[in-house]
Structure formats: C-alpha cells, structure tokens
N, C-alpha and C. Protein backbone atom coordinates (compact mmCIF):
# COMPACT_ATOMS: atom_id res chain seq x y z
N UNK A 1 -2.60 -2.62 -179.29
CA UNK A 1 -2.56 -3.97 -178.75
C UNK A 1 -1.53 -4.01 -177.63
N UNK A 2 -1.97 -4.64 -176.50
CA UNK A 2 -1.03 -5.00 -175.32
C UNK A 2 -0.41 -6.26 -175.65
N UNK A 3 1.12 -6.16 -175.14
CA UNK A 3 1.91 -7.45 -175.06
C UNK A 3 1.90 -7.58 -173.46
N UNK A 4 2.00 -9.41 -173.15
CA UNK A 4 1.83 -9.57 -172.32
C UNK A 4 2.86 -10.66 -172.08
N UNK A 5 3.94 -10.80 -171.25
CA UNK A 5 5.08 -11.60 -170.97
C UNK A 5 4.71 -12.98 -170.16
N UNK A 6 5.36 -14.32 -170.20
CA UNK A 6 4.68 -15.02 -169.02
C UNK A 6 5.81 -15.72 -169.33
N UNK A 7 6.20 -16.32 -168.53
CA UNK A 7 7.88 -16.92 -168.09
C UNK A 7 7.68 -18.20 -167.88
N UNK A 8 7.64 -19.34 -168.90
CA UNK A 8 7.09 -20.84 -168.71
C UNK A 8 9.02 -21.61 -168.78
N UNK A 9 8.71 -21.99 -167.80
CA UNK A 9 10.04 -23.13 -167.78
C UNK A 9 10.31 -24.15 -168.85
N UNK A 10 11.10 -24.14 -169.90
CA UNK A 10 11.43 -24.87 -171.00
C UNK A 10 11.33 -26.24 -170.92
N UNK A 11 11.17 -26.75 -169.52
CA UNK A 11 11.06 -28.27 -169.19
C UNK A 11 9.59 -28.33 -169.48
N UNK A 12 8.57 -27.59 -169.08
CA UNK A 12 7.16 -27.68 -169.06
C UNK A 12 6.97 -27.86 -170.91
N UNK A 13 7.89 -26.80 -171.96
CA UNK A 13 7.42 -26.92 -173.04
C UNK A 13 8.18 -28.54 -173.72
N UNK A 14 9.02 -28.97 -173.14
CA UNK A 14 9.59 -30.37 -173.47
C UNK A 14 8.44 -31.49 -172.90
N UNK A 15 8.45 -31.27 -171.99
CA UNK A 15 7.27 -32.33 -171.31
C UNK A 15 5.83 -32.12 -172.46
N UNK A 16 5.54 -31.20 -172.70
CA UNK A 16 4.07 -31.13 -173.12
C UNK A 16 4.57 -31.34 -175.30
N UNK A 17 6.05 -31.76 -175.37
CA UNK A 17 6.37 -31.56 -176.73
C UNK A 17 5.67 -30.82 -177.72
N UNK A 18 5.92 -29.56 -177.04
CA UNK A 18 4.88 -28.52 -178.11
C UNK A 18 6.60 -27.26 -177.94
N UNK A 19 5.81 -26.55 -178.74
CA UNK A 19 7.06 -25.31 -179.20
C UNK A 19 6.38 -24.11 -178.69
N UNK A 20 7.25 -22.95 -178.50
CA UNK A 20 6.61 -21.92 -177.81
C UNK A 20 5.87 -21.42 -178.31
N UNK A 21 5.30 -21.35 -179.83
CA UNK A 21 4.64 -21.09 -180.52
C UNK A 21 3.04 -21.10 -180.11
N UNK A 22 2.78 -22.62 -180.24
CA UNK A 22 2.32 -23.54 -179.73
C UNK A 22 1.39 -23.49 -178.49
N UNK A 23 2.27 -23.39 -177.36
CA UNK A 23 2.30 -23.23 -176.26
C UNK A 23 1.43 -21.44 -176.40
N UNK A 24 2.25 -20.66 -177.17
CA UNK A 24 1.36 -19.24 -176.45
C UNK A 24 0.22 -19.13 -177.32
N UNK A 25 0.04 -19.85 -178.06
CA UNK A 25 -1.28 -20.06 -178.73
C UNK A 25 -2.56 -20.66 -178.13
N UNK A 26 -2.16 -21.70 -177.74
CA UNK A 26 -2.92 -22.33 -176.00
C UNK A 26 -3.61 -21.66 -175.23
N UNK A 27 -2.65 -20.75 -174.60
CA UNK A 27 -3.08 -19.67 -173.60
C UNK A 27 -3.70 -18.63 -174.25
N UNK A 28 -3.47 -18.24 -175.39
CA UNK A 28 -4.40 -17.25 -175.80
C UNK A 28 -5.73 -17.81 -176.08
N UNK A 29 -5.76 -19.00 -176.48
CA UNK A 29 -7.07 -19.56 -176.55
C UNK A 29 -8.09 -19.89 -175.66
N UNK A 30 -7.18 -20.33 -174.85
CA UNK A 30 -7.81 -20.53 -173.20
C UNK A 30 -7.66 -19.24 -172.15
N UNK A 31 -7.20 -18.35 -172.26
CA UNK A 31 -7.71 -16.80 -172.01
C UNK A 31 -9.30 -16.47 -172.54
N UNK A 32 -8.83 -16.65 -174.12
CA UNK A 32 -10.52 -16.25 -174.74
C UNK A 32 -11.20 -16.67 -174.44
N UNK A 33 -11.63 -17.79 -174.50
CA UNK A 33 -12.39 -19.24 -173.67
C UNK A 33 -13.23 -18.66 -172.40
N UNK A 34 -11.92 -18.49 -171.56
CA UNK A 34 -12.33 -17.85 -170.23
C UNK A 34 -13.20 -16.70 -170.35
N UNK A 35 -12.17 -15.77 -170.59
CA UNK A 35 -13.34 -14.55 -171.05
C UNK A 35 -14.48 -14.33 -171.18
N UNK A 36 -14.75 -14.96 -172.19
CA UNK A 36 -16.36 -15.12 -173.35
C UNK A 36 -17.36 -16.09 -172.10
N UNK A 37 -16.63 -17.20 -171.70
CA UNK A 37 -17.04 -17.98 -170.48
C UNK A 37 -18.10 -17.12 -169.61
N UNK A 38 -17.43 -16.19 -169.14
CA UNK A 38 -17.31 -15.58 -167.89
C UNK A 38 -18.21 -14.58 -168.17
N UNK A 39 -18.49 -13.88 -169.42
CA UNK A 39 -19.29 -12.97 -169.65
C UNK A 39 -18.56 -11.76 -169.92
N UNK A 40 -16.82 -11.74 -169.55
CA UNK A 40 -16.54 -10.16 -169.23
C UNK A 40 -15.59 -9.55 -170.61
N UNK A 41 -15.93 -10.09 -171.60
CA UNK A 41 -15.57 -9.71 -173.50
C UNK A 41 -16.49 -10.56 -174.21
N UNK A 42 -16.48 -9.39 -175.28
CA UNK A 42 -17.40 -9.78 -176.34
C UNK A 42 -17.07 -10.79 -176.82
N UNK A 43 -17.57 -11.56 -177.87
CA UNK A 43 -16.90 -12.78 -179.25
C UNK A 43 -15.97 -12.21 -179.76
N UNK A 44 -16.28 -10.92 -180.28
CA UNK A 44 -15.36 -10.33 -181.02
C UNK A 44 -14.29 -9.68 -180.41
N UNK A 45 -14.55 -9.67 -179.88
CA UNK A 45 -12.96 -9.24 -178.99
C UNK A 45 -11.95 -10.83 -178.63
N UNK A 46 -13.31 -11.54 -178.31
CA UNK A 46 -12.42 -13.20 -177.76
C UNK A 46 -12.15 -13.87 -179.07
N UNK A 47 -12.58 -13.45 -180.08
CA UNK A 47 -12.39 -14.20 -181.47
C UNK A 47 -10.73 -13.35 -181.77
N UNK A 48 -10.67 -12.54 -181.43
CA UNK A 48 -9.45 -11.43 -181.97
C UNK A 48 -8.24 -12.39 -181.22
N UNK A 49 -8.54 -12.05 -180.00
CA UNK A 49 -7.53 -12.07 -178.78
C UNK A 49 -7.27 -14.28 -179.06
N UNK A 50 -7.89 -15.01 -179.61
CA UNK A 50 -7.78 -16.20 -179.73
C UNK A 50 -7.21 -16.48 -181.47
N UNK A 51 -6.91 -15.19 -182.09
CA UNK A 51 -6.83 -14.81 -183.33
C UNK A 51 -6.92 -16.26 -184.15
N UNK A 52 -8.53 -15.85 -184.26
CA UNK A 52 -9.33 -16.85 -185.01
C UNK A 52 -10.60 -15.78 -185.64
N UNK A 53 -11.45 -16.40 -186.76
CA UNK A 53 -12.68 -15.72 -187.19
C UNK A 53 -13.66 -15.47 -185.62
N UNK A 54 -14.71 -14.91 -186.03
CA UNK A 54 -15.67 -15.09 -185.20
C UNK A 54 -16.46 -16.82 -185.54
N UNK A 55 -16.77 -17.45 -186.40
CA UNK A 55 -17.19 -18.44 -186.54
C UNK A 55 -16.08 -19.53 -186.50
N UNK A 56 -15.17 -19.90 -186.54
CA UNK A 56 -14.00 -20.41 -185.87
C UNK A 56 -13.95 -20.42 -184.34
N UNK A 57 -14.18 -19.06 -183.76
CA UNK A 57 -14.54 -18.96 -182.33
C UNK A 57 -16.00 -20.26 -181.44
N UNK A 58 -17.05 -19.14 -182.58
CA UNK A 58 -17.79 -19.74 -182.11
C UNK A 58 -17.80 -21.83 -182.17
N UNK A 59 -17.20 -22.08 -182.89
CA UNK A 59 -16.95 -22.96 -182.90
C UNK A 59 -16.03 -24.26 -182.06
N UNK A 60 -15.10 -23.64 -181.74
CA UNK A 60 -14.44 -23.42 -180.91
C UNK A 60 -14.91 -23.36 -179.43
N UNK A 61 -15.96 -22.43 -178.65
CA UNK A 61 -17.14 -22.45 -177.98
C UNK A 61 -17.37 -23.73 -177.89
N UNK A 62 -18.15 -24.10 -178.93
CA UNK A 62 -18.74 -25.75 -179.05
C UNK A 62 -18.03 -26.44 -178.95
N UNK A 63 -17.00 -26.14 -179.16
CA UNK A 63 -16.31 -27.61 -178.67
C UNK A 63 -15.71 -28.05 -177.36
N UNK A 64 -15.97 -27.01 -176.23
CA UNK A 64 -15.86 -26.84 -175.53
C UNK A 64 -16.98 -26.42 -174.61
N UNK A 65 -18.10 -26.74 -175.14
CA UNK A 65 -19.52 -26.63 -174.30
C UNK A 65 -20.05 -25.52 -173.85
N UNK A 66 -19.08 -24.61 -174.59
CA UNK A 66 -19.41 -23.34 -174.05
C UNK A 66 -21.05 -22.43 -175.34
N UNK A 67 -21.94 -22.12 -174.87
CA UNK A 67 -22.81 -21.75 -175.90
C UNK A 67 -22.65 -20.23 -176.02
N UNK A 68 -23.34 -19.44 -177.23
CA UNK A 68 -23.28 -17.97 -177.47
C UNK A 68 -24.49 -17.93 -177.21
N UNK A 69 -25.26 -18.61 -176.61
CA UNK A 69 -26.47 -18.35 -176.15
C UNK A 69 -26.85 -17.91 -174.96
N UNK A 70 -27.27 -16.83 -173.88
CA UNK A 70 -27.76 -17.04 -172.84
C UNK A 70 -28.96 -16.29 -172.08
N UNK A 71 -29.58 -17.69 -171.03
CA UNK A 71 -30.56 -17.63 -171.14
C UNK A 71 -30.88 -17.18 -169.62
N UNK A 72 -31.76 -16.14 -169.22
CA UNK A 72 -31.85 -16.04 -167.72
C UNK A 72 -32.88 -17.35 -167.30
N UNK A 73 -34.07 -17.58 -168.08
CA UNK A 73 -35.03 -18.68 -167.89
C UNK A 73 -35.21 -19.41 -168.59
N UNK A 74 -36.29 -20.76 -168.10
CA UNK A 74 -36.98 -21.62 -169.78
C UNK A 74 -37.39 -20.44 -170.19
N UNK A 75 -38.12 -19.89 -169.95
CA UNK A 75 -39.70 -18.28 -169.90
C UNK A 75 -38.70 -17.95 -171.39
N UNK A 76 -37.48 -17.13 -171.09
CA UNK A 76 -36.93 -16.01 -171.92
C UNK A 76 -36.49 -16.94 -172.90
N UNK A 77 -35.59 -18.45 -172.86
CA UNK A 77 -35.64 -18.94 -174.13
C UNK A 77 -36.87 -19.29 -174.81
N UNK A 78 -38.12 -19.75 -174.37
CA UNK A 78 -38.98 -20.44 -175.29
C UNK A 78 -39.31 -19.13 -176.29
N UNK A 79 -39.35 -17.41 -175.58
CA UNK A 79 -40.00 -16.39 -175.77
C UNK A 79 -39.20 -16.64 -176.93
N UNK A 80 -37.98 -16.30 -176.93
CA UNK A 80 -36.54 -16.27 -177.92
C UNK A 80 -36.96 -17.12 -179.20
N UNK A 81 -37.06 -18.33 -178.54
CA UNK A 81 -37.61 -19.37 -179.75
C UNK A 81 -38.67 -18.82 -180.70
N UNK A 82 -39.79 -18.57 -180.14
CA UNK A 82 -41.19 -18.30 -180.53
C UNK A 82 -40.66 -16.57 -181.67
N UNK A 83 -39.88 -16.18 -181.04
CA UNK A 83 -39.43 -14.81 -181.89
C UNK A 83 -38.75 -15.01 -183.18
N UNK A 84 -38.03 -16.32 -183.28
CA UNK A 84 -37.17 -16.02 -184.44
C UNK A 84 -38.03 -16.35 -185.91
C-alpha cells in the first residue's frame, strides 16, 4: 500500500468542523468516486481505496449518481436486458 501526504491548512479543517480523520476520509472517498467515475480502477480496488465493502461502494455510487452499469448504446443495454 502507498501513503500519500497532502498538507491541508488547519483553518480549512476548523471552518469545515470536521477532524483530520474525517477530513482524509473525504478525500479518499472522493478519490474513489473519481476513479470508478472515470473508468480508470476497478470497484474493487475503489471499494478498498474508499475502505468500504464493495456493496457499501456500490452504494455509495448511487448516491452519487454514479451507476456500475455501462452502456455504449440503447442497442447493447436492451441486448443486456433481454440476456439476464
């Protein structure tokens, strides 16, 4: 596992009344978020790195509009549909 340093000004964690805890929990979440977003890590890697389950993740996803679904067309989802 990589550690990764980020230097937040103690006024920013007073203003937002959260603890550093808190705060680097955030960013790891919204790293994963991004990630999984973006296409460029798996769930399971963004479920790790957001150290949450995978269904916690995915959930998580949803609540944030983000789907584990994707679709190049209607064509390839209806196909998708019709398959399961």
């Amino acid at each position: 596992m990589c550690t990764i340093s980020l230097h937040v000004p103690n006024e920013i964690l007073l203003d937002l009344h959260e603890s550093k805890d808190d705060f680097v929990n955030y960013i790891r979440k919204l790293a994963a978020l991004d990630l999984y977003k973006n296409r460029n890590v798996s769930l399971g890697y963004c479920a790790d790195m957001a150290d949450m389950t995978k269904e916690k993740f995915i959930h998580y996803l949803g609540e944030n509009e983000i789907s584990i679904f994707s679709f190049e067309s209607e064509e390839e989802f209806v196909e998708e549909l019709t398959n399961a």
